[in-house]
N, C-alpha and C. Protein backbone atom coordinates (compact mmCIF):
# COMPACT_ATOMS: atom_id res chain seq x y z
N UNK A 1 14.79 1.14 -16.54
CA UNK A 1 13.91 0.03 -16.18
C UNK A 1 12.63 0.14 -17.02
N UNK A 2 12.13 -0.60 -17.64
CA UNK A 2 11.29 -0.71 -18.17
C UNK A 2 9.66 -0.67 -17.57
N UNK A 3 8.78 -0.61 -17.55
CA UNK A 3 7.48 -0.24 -17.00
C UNK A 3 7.50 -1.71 -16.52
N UNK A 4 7.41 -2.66 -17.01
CA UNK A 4 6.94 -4.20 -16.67
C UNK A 4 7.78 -4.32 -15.33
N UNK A 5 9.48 -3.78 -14.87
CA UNK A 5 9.96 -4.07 -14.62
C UNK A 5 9.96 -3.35 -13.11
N UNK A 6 8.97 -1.81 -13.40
CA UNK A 6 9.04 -0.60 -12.48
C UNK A 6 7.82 -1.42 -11.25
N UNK A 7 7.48 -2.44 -11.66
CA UNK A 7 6.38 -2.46 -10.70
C UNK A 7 7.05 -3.56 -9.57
N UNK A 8 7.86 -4.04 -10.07
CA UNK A 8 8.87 -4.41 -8.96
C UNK A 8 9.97 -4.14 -8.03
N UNK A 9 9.96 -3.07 -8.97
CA UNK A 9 10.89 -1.66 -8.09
C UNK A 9 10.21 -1.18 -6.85
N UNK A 10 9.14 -0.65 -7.17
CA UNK A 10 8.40 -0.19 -6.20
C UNK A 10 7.94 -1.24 -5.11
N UNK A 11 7.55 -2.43 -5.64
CA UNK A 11 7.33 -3.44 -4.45
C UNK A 11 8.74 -3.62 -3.33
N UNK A 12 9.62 -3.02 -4.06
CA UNK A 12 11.20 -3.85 -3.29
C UNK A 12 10.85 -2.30 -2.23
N UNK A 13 11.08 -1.35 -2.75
CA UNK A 13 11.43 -0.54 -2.51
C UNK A 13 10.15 -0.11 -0.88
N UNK A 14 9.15 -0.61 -1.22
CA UNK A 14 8.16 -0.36 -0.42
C UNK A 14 8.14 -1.56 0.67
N UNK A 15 8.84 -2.62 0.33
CA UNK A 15 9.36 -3.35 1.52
C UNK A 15 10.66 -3.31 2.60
N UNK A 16 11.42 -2.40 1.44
CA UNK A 16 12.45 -1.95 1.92
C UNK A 16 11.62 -0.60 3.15
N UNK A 17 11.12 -0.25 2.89
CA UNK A 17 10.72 0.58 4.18
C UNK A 17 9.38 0.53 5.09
N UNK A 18 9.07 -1.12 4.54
CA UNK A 18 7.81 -1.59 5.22
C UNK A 18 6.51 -0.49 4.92
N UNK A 19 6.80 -0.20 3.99
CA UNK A 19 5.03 0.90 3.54
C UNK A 19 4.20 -0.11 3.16
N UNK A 20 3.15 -0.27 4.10
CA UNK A 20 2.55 -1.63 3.79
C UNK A 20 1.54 -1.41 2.77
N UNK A 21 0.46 -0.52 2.60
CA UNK A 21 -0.23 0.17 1.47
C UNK A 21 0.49 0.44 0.06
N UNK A 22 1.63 1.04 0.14
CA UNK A 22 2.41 1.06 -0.95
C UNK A 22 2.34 -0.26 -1.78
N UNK A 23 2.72 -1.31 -0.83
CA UNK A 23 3.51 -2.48 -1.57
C UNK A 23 2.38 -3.27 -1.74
N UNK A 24 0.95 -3.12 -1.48
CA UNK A 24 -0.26 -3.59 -1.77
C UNK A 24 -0.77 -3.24 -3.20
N UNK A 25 -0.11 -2.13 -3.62
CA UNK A 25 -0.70 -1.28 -4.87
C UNK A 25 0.05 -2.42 -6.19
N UNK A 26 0.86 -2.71 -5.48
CA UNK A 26 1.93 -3.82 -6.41
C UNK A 26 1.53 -5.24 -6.90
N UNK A 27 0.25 -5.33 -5.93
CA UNK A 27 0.02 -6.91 -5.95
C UNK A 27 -1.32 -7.28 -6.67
N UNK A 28 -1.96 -8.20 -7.12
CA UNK A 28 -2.58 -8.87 -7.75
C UNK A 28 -3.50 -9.23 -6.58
N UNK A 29 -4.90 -9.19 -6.91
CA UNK A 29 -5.63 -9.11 -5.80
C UNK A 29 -5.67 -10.76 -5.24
N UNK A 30 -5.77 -11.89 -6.45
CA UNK A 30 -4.86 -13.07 -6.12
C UNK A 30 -3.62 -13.54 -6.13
N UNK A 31 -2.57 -12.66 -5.47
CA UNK A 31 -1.37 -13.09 -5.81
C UNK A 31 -1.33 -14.06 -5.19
N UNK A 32 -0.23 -15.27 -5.47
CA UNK A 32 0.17 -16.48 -5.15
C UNK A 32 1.46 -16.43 -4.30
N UNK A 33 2.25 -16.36 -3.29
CA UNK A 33 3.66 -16.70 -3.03
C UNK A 33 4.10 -17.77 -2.52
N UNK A 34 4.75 -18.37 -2.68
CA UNK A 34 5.66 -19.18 -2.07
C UNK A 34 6.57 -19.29 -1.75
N UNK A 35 7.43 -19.64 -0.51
CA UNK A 35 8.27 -19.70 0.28
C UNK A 35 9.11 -20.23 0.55
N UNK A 36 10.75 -19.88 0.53
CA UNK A 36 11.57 -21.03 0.46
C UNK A 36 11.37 -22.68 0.77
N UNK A 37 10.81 -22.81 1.80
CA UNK A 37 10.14 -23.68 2.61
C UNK A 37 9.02 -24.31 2.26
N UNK A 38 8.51 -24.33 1.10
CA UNK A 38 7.26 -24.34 0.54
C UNK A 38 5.83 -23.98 1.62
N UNK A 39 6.17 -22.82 1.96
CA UNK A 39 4.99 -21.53 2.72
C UNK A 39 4.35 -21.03 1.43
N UNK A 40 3.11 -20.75 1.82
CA UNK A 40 2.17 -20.47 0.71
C UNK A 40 1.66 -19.30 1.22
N UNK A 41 1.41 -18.58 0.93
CA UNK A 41 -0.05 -17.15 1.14
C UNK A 41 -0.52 -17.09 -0.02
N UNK A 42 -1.77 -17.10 -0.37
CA UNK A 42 -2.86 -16.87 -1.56
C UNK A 42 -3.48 -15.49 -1.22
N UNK A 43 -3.94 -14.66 -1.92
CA UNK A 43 -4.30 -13.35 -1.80
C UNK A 43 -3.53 -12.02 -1.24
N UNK A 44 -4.29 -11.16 -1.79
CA UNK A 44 -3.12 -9.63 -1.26
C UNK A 44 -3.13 -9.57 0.17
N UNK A 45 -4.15 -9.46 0.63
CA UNK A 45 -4.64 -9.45 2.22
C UNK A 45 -3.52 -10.43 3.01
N UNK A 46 -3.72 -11.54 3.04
CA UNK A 46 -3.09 -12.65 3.54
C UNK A 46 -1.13 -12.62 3.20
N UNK A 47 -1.07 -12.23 2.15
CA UNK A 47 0.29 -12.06 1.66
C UNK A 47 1.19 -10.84 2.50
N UNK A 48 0.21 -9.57 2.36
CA UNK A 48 0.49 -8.60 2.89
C UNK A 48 0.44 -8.51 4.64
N UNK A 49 -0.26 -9.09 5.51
CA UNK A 49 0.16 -9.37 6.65
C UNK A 49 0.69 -10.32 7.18
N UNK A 50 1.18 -11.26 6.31
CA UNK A 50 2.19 -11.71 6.45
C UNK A 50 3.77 -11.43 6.43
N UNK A 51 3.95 -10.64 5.43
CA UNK A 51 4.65 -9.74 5.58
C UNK A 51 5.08 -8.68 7.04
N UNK A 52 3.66 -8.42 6.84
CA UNK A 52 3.99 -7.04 8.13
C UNK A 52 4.28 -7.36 9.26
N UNK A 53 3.75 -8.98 9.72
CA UNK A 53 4.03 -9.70 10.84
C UNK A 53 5.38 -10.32 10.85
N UNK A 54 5.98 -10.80 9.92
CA UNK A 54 7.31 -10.76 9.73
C UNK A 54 8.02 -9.65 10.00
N UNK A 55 8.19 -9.27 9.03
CA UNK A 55 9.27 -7.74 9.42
C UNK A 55 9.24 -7.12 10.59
N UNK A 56 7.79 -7.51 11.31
CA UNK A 56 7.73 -6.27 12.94
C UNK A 56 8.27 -6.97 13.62
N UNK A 57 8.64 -8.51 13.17
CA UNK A 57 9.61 -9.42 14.65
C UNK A 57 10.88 -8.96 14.18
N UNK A 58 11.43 -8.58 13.46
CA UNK A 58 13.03 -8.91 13.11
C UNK A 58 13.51 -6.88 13.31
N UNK A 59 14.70 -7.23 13.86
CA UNK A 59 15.38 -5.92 13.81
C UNK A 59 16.35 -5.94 13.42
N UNK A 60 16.51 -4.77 12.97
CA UNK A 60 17.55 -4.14 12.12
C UNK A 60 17.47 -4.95 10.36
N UNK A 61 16.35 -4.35 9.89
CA UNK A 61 15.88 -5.05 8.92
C UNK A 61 16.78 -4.64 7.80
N UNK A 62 17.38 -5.03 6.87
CA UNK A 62 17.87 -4.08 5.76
C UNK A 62 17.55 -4.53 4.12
N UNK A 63 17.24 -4.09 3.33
CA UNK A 63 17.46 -5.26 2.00
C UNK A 63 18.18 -4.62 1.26
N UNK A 64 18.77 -5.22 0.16
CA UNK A 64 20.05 -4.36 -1.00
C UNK A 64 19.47 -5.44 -1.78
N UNK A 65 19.07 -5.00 -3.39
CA UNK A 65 18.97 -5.78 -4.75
C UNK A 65 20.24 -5.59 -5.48
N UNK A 66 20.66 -6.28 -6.12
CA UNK A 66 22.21 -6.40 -6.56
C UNK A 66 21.71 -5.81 -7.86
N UNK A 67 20.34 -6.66 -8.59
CA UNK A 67 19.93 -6.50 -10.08
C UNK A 67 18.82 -7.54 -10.29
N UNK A 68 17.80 -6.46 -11.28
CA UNK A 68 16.83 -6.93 -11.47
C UNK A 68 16.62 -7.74 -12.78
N UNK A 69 16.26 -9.06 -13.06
CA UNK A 69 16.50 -9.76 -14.85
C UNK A 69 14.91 -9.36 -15.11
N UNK A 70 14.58 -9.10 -16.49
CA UNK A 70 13.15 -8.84 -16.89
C UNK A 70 12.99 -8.99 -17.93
N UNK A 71 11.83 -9.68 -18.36
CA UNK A 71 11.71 -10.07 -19.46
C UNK A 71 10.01 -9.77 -19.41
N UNK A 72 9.09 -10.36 -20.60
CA UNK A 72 8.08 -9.69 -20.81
C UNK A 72 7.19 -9.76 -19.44
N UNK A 73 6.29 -10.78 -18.57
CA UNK A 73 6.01 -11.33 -17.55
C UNK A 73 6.24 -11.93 -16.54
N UNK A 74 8.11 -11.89 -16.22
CA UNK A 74 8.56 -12.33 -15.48
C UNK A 74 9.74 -11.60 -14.93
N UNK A 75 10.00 -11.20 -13.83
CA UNK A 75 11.29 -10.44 -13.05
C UNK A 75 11.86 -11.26 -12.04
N UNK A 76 13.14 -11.41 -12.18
CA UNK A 76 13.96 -12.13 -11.32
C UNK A 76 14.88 -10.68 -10.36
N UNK A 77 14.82 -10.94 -9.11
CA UNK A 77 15.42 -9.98 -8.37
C UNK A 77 16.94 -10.77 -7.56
N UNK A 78 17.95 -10.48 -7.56
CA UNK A 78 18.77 -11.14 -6.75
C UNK A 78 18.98 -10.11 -6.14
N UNK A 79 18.68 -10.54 -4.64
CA UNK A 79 19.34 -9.81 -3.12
C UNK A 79 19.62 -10.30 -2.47
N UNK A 80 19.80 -9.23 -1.29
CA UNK A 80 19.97 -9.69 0.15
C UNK A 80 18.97 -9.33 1.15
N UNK A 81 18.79 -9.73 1.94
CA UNK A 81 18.49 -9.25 3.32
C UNK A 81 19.24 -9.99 4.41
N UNK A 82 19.16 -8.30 5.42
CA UNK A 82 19.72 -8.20 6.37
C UNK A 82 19.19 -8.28 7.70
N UNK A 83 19.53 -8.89 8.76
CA UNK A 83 18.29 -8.92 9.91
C UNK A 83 19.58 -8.68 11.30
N UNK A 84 18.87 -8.34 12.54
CA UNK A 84 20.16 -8.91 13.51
C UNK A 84 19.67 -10.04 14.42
N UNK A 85 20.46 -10.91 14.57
CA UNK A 85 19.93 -12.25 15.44
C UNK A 85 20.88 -12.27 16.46
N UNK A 86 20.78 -13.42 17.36
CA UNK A 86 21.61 -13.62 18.75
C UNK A 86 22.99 -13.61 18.25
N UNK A 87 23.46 -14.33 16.98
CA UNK A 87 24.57 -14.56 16.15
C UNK A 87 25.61 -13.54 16.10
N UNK A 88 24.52 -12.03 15.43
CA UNK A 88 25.11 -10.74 14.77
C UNK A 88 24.06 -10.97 13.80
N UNK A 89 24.83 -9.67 12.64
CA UNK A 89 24.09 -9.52 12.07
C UNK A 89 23.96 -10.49 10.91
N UNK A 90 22.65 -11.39 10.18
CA UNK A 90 22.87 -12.30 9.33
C UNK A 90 22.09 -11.73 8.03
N UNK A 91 22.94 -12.31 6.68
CA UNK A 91 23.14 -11.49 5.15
C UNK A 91 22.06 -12.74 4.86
N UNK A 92 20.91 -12.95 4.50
CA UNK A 92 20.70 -14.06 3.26
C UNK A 92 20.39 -13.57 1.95
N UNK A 93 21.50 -14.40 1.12
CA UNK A 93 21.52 -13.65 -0.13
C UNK A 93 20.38 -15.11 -1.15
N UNK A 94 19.64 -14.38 -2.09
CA UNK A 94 18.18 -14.73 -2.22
C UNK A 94 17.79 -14.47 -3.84
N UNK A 95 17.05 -15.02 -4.04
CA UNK A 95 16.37 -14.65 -5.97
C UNK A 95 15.03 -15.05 -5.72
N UNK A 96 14.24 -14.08 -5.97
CA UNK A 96 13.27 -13.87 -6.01
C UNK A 96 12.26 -13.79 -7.28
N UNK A 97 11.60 -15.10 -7.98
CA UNK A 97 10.78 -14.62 -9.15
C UNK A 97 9.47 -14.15 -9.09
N UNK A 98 9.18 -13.01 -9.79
CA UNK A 98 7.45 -12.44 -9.72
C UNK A 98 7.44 -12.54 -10.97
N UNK A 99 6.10 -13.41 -10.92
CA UNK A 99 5.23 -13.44 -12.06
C UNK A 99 4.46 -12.09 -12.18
N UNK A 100 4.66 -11.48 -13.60
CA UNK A 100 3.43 -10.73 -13.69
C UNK A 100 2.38 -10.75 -14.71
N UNK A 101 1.26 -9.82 -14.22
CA UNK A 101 -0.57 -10.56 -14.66
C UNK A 101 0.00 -9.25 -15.93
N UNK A 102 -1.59 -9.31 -16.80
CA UNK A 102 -1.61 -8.79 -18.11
C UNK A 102 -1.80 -7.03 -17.78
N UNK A 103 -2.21 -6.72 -16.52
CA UNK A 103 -2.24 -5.30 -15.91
C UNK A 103 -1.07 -5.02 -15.37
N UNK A 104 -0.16 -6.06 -15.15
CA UNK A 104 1.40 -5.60 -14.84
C UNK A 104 1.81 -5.66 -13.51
N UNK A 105 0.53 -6.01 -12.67
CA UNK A 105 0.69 -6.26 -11.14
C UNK A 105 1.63 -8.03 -11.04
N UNK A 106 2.12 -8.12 -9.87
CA UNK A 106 2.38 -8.71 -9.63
C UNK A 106 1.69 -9.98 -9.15
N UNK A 107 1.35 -10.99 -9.90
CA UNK A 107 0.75 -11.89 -9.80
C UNK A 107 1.18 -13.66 -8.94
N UNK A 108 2.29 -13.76 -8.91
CA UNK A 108 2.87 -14.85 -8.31
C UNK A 108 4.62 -14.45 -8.00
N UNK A 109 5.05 -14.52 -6.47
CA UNK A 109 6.23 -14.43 -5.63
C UNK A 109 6.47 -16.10 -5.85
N UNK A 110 7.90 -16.53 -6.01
CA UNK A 110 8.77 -17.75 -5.93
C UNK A 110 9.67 -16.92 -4.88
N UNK A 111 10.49 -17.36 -3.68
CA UNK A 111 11.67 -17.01 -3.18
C UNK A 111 12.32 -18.52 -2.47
N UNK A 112 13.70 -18.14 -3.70
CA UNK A 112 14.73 -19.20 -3.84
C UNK A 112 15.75 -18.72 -2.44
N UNK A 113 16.78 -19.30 -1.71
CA UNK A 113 17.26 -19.11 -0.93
C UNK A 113 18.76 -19.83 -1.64
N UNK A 114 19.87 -19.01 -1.32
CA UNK A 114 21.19 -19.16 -1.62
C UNK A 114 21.88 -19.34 -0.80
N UNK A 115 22.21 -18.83 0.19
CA UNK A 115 23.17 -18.46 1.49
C UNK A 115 22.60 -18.10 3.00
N UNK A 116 22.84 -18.07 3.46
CA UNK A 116 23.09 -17.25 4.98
C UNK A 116 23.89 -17.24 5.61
N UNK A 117 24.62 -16.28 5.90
CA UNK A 117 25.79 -16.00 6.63
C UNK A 117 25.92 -15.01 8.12
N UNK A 118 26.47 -15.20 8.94
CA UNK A 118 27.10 -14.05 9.83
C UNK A 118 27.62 -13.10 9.23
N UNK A 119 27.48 -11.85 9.24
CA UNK A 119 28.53 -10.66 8.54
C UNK A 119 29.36 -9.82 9.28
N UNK A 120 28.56 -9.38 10.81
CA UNK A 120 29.29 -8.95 11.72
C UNK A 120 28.20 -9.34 12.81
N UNK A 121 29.64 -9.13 14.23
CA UNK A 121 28.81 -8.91 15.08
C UNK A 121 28.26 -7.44 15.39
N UNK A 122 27.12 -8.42 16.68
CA UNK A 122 26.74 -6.71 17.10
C UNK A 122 27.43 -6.01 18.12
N UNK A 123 26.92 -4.98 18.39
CA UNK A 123 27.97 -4.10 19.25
C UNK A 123 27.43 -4.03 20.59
């Protein structure tokens, strides 16, 4: 992985286990995201507890990246996440673009939505 590419590693990876400080170190003190839904958060602060307030409602959180595309300022991530709902457990499989700034932080989140499915039930 390339350095441009490592700073999105670590953001996945630090969401993957909800380290909320970690995945702050990743961000652009104005990062921009937007939301399948066209949801917006402007800034790290605002981005980042948004986040944390998300993930603390949902259980059995999981994410898997299939592969990361990278090019000089831009990383495309295709995954999944995993959550459990009344349903079972549901897969949405997802692409995710981060813009990145000239320091290599992550400057602007896009998240595209592909699927959602049932995968199993629960027990």
């Amino acid at each position: 992985m390339t350095a441009r590419g490592a700073v999105v590693e670590r953001y996945l990876a630090a969401l993957a286990r909800q380290d909320w400080p970690a995945l702050a170190t990743c961000l652009a003190a104005d990062v921009d995201r937007i939301g399948p839904y066209g949801d917006r958060y402007q800034g790290r602060e605002p981005y980042v507890a948004f986040l944390r307030e998300t993930l603390a409602a949902l259980t059995g959180y999981d994410l898997h990246v299939s592969r990361l595309i990278v090019t000089h300022d831009v990383v495309v991530a295709q995954l999944a996440e995993t959550v459990d709902t009344p349903d079972g457990r549901r897969r949405t499989h997802e692409a995710v673009v981060f813009d990145l700034d000239a320091a290599g932080l992550i400057r602007g989140v896009q998240v595209f939505l592909r699927r959602s499915e049932v995968v199993s039930a629960l027990a």
